[in-house]
PDB file of N, CA and C in Angstrom:
ATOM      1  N   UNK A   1     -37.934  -8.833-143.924  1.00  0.00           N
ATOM      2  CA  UNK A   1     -38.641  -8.828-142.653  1.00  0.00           C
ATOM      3  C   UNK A   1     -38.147 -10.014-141.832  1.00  0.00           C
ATOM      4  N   UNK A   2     -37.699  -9.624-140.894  1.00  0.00           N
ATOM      5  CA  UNK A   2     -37.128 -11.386-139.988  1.00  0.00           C
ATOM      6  C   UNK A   2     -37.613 -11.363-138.949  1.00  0.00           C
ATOM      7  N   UNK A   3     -39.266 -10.684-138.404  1.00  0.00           N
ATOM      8  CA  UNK A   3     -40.465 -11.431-137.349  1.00  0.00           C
ATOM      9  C   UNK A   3     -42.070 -11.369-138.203  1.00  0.00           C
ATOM     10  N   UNK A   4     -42.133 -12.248-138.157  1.00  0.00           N
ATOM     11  CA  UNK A   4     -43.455 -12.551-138.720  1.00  0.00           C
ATOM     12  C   UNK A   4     -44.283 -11.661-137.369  1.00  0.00           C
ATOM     13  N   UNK A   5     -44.371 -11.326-136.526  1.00  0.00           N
ATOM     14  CA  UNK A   5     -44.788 -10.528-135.745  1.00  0.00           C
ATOM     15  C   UNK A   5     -44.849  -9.168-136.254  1.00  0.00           C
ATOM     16  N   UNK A   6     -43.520  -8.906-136.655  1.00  0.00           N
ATOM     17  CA  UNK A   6     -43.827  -7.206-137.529  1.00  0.00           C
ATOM     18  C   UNK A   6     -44.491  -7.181-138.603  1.00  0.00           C
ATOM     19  N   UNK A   7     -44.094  -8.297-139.460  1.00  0.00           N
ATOM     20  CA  UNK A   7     -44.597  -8.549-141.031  1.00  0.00           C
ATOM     21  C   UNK A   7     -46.215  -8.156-140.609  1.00  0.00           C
ATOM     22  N   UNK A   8     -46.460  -8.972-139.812  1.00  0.00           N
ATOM     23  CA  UNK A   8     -48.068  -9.069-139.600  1.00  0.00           C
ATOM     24  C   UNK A   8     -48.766  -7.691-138.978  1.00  0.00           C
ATOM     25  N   UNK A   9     -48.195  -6.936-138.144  1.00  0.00           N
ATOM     26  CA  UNK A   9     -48.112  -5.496-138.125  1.00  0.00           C
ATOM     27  C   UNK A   9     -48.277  -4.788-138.957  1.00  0.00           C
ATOM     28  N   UNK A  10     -47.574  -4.660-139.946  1.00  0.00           N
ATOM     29  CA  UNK A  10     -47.174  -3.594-140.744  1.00  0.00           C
ATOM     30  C   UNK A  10     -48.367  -4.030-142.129  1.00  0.00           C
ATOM     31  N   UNK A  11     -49.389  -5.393-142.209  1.00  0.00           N
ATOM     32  CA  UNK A  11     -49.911  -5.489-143.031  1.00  0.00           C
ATOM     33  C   UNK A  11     -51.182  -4.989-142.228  1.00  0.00           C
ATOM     34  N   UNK A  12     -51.565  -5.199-141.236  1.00  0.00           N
ATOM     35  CA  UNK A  12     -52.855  -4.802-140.429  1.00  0.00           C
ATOM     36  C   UNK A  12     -52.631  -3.236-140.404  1.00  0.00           C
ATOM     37  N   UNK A  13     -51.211  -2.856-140.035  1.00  0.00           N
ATOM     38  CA  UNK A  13     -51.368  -1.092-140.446  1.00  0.00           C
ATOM     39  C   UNK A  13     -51.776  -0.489-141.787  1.00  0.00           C
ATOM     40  N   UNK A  14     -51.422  -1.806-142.806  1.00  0.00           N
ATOM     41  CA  UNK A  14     -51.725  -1.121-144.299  1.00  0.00           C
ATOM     42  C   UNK A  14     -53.328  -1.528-144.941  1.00  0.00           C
ATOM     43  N   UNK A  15     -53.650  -2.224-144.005  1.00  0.00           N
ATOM     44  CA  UNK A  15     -55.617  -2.029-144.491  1.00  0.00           C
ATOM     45  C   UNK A  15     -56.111  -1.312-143.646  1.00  0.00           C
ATOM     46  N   UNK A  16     -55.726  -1.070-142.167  1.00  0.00           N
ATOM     47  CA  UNK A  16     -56.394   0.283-141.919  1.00  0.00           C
ATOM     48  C   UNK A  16     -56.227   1.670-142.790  1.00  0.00           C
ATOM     49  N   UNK A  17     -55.089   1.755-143.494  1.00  0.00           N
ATOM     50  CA  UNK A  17     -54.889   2.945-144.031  1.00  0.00           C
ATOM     51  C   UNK A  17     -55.532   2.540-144.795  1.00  0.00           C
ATOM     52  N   UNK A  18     -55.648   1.703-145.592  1.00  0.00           N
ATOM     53  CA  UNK A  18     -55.940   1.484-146.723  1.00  0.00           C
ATOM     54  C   UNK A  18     -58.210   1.715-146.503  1.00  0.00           C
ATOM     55  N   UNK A  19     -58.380   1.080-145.512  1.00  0.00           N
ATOM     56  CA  UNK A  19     -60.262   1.742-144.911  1.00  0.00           C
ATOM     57  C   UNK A  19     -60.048   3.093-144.386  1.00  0.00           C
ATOM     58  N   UNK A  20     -59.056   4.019-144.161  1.00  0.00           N
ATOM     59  CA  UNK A  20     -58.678   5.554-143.893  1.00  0.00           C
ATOM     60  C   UNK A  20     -59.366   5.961-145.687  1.00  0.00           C
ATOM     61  N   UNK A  21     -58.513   5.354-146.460  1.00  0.00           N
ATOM     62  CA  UNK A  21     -58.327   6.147-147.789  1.00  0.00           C
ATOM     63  C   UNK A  21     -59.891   6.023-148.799  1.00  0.00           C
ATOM     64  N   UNK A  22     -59.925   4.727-148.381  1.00  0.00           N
ATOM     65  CA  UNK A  22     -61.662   4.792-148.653  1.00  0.00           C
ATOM     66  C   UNK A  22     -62.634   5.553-147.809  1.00  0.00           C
ATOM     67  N   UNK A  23     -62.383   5.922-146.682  1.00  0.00           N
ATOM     68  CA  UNK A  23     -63.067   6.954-146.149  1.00  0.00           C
ATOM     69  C   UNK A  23     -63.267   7.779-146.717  1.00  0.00           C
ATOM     70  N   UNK A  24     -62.268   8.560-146.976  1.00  0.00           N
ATOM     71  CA  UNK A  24     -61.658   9.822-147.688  1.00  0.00           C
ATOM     72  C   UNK A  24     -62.672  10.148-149.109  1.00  0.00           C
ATOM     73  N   UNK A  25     -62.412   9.118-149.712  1.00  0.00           N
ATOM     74  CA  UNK A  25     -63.427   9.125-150.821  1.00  0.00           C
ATOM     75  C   UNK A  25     -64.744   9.064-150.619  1.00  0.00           C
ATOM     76  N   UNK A  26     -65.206   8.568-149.559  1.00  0.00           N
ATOM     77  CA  UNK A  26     -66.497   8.568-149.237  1.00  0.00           C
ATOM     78  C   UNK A  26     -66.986  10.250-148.443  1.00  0.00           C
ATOM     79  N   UNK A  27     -65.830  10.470-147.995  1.00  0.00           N
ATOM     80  CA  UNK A  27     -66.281  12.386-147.482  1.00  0.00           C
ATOM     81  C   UNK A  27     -66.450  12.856-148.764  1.00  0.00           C
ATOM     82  N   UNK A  28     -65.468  12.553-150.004  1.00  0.00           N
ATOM     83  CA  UNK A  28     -65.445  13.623-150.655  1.00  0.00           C
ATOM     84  C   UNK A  28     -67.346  13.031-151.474  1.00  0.00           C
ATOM     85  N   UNK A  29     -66.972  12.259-151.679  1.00  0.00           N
ATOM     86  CA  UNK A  29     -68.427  11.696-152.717  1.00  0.00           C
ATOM     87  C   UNK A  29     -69.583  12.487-151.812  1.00  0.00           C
ATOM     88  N   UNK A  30     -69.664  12.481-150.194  1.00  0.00           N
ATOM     89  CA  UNK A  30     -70.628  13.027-149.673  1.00  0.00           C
ATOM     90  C   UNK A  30     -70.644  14.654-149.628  1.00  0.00           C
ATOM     91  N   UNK A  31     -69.633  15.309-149.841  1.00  0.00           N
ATOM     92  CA  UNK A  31     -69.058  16.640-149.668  1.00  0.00           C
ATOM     93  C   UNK A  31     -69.122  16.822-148.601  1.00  0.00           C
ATOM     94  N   UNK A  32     -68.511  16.308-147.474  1.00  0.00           N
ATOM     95  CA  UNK A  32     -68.270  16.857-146.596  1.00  0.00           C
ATOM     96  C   UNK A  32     -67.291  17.763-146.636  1.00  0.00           C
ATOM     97  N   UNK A  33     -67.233  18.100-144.996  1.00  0.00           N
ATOM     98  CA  UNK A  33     -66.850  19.617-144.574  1.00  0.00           C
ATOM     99  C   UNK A  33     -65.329  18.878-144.801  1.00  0.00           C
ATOM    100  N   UNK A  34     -64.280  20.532-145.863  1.00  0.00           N
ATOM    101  CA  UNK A  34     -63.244  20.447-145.967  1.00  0.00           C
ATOM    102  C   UNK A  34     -61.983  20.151-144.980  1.00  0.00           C
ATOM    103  N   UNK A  35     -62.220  20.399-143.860  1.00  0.00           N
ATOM    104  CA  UNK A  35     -61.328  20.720-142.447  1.00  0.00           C
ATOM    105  C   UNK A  35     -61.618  18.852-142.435  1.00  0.00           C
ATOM    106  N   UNK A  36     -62.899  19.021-142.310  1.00  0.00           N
ATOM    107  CA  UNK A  36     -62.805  17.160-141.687  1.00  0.00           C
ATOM    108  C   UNK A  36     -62.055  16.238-142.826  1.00  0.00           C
ATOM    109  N   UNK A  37     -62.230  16.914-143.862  1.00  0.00           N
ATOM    110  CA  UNK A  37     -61.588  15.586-144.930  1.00  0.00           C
ATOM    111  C   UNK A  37     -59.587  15.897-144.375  1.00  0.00           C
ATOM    112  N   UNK A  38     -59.586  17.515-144.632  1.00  0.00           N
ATOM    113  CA  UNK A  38     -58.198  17.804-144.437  1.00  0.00           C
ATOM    114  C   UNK A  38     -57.292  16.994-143.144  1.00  0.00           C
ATOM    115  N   UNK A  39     -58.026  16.972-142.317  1.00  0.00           N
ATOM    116  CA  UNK A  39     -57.647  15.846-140.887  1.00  0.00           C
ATOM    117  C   UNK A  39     -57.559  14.752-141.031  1.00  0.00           C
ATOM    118  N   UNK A  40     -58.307  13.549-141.947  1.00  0.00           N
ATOM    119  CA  UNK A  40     -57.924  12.462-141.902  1.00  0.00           C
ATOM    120  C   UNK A  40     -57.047  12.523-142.825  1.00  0.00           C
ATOM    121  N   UNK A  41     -57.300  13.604-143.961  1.00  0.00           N
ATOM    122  CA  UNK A  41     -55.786  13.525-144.697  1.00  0.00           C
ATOM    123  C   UNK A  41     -54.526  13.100-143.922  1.00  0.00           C
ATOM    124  N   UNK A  42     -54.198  14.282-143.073  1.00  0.00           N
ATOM    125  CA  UNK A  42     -53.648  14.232-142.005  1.00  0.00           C
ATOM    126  C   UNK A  42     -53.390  12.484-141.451  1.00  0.00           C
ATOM    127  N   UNK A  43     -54.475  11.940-140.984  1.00  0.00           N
ATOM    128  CA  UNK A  43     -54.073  11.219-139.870  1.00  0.00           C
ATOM    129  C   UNK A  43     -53.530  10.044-141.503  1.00  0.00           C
ATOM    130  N   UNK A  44     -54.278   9.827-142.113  1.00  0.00           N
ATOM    131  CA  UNK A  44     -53.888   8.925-142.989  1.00  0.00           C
ATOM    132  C   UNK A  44     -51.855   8.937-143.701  1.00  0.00           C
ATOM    133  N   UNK A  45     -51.511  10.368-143.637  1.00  0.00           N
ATOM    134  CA  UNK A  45     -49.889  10.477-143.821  1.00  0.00           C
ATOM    135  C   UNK A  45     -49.319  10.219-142.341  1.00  0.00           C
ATOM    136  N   UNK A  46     -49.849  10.382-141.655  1.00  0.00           N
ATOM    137  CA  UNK A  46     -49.126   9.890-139.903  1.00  0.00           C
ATOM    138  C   UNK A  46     -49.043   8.406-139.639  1.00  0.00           C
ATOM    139  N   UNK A  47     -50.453   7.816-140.367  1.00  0.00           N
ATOM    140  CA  UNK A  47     -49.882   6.882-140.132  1.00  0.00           C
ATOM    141  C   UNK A  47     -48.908   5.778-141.202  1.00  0.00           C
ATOM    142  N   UNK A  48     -48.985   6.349-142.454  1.00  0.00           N
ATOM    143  CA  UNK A  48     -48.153   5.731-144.388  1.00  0.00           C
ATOM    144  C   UNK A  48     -46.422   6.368-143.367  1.00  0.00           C
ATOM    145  N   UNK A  49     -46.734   7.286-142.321  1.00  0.00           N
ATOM    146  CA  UNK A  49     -45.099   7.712-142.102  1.00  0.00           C
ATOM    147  C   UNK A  49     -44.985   6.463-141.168  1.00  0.00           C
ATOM    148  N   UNK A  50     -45.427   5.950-140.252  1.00  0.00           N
ATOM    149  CA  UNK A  50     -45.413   5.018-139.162  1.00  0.00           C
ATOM    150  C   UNK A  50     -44.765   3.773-139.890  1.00  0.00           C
ATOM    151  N   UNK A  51     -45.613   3.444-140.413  1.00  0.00           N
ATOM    152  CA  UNK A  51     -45.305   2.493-141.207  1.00  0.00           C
ATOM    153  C   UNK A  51     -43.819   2.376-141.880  1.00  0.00           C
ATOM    154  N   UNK A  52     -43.486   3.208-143.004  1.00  0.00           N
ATOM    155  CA  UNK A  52     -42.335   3.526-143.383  1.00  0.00           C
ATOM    156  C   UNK A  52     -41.136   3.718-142.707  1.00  0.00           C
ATOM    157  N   UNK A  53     -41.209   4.218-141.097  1.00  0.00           N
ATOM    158  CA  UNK A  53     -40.431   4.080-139.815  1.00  0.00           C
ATOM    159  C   UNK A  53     -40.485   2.885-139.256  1.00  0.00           C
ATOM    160  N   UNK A  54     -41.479   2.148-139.466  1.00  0.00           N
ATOM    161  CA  UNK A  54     -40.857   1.000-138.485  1.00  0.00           C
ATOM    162  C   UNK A  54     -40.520  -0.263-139.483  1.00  0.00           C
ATOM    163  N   UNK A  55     -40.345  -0.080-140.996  1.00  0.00           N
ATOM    164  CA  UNK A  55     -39.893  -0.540-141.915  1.00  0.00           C
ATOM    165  C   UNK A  55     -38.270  -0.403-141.929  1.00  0.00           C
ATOM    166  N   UNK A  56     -37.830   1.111-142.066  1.00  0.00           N
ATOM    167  CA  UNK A  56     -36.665   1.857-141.698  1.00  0.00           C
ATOM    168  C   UNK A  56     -36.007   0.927-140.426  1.00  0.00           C
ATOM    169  N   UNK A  57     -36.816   1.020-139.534  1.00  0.00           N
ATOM    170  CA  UNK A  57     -36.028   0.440-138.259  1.00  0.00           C
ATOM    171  C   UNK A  57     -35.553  -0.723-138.563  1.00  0.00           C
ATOM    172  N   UNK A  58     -36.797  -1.052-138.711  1.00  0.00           N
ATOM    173  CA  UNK A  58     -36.553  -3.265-139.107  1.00  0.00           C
ATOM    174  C   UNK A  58     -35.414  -3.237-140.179  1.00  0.00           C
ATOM    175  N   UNK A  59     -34.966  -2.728-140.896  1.00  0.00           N
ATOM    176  CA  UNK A  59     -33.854  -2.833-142.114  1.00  0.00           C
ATOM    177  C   UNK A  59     -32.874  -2.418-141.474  1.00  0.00           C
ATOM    178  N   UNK A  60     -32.874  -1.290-140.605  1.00  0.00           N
ATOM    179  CA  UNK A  60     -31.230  -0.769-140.012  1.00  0.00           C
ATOM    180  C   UNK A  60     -31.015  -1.745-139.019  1.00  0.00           C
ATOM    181  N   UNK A  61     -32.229  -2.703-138.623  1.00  0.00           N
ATOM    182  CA  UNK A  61     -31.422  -3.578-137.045  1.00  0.00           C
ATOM    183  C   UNK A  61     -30.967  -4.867-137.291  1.00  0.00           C
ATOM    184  N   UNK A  62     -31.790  -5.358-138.985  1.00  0.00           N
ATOM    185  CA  UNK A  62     -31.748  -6.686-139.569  1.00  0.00           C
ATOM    186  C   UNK A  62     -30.092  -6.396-140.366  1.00  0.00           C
ATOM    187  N   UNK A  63     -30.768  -5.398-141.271  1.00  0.00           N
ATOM    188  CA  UNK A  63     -29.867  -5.783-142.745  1.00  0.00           C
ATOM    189  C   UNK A  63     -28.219  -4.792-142.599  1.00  0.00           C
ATOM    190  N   UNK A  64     -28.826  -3.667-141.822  1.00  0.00           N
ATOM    191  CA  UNK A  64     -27.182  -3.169-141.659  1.00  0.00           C
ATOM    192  C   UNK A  64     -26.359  -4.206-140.347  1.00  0.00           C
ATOM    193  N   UNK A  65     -27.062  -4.669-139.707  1.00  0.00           N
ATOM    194  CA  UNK A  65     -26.342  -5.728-139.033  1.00  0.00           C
ATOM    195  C   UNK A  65     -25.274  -6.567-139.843  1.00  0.00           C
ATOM    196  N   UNK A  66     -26.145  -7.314-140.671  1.00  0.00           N
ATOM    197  CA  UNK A  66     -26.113  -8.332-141.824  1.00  0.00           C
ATOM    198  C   UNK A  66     -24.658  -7.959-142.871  1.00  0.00           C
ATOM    199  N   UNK A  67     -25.010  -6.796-143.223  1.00  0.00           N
ATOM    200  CA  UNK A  67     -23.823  -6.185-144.252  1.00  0.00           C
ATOM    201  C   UNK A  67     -22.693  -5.837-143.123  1.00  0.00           C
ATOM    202  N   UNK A  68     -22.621  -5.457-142.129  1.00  0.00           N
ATOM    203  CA  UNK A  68     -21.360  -5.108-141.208  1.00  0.00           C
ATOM    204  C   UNK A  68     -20.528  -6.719-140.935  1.00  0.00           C
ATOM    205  N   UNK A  69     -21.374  -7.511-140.827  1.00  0.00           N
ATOM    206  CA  UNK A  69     -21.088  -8.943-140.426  1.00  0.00           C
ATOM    207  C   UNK A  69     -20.261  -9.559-141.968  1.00  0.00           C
ATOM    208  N   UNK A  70     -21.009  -9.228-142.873  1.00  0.00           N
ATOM    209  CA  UNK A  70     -20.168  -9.306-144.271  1.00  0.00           C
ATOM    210  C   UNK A  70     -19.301  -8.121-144.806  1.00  0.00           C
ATOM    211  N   UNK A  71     -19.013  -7.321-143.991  1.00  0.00           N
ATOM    212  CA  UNK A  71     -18.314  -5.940-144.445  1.00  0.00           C
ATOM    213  C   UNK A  71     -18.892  -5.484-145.337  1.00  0.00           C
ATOM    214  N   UNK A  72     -19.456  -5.107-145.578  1.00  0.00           N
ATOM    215  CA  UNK A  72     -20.269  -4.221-147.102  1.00  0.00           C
ATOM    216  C   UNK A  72     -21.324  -3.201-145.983  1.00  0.00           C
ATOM    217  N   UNK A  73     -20.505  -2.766-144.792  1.00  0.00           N
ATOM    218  CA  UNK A  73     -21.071  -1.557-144.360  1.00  0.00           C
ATOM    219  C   UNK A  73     -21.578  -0.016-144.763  1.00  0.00           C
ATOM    220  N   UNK A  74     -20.013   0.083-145.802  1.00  0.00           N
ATOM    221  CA  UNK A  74     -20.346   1.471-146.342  1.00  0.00           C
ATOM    222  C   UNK A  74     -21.421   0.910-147.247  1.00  0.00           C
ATOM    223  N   UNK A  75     -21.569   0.396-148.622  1.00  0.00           N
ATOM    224  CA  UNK A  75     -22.051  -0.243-149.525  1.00  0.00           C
ATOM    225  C   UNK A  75     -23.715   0.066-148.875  1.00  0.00           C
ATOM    226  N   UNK A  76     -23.896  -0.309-147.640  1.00  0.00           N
ATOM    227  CA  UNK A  76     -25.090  -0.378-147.137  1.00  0.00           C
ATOM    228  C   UNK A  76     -25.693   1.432-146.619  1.00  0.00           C
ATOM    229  N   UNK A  77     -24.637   1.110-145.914  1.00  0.00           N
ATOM    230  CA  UNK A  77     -25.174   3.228-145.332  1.00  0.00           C
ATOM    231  C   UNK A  77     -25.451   4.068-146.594  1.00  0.00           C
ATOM    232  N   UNK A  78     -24.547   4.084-147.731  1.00  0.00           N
ATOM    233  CA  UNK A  78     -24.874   4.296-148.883  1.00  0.00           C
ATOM    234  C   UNK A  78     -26.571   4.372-149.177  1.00  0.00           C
ATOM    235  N   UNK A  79     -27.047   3.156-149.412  1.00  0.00           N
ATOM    236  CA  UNK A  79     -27.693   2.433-149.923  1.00  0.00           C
ATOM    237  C   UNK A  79     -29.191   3.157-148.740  1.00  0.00           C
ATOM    238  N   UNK A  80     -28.825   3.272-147.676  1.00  0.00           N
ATOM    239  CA  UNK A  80     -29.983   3.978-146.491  1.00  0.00           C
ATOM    240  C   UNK A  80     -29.796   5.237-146.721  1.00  0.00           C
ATOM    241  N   UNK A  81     -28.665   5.827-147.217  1.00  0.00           N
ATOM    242  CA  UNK A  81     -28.765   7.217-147.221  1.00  0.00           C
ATOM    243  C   UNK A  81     -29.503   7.715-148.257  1.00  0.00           C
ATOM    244  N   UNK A  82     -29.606   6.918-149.347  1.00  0.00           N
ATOM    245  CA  UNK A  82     -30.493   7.446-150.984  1.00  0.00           C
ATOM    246  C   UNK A  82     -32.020   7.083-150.173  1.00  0.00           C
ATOM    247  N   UNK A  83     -32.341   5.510-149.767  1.00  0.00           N
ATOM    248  CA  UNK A  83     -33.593   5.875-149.304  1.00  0.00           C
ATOM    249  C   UNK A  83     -34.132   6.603-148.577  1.00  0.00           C
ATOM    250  N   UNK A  84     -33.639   7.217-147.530  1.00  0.00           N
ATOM    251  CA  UNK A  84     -34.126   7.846-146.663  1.00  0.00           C
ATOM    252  C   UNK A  84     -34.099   9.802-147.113  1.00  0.00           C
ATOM    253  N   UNK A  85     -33.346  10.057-147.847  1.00  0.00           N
ATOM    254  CA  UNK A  85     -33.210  11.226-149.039  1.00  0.00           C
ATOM    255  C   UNK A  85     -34.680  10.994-149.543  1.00  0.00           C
ATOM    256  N   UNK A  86     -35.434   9.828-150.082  1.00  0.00           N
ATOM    257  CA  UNK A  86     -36.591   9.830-150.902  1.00  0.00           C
ATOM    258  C   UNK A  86     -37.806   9.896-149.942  1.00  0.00           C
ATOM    259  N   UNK A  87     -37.252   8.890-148.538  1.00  0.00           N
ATOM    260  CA  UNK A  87     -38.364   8.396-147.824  1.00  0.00           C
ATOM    261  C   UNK A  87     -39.503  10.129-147.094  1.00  0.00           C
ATOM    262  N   UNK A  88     -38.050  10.589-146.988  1.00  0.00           N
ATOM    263  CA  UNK A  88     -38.203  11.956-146.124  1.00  0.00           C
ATOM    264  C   UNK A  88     -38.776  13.376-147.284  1.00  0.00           C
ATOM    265  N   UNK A  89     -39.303  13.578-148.238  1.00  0.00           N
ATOM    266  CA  UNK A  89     -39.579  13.906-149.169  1.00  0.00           C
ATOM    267  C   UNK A  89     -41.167  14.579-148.694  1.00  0.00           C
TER     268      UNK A  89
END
């Protein structure tokens, strides 16, 4: 991570998901209505994808920079192409 500005982002995005996912458990413990749990399902993977994209970004603008500057470009695209094979799953 090279802005403590994103770092700090991307941790405030992961306890909201993270009070999303305890929600979740709290519909189901109450039984709520299936459609409503199925939606925050929903919003809760929209936003675990957000996250994971602007992770993605921050690594292709930092670190493939970084490896082109040391030549170990392919080495690197490589290396984004297996994650993003998993990320996209």
């Amino acid at each position: 991570m090279k802005s403590q500005d994103t770092k700090k982002n991307l941790i405030s995005r992961l306890r909201r998901i993270e009070g999303q996912v305890k929600g979740l458990q709290r519909m189901l413990e109450e039984d709520k209505y299936c459609v409503d749990i199925l939606v925050q399902i929903a919003a809760v993977r929209a936003a675990i994808n957000k996250v994971g994209t602007m992770i993605v970004e921050n690594h292709m603008r930092n670190c493939l920079e970084k490896a082109a500057e040391e030549g170990r470009t392919e080495e690197m695209i490589e290396e984004l192409t297996t994650v993003l094979s998993k990320f996209i799953k």
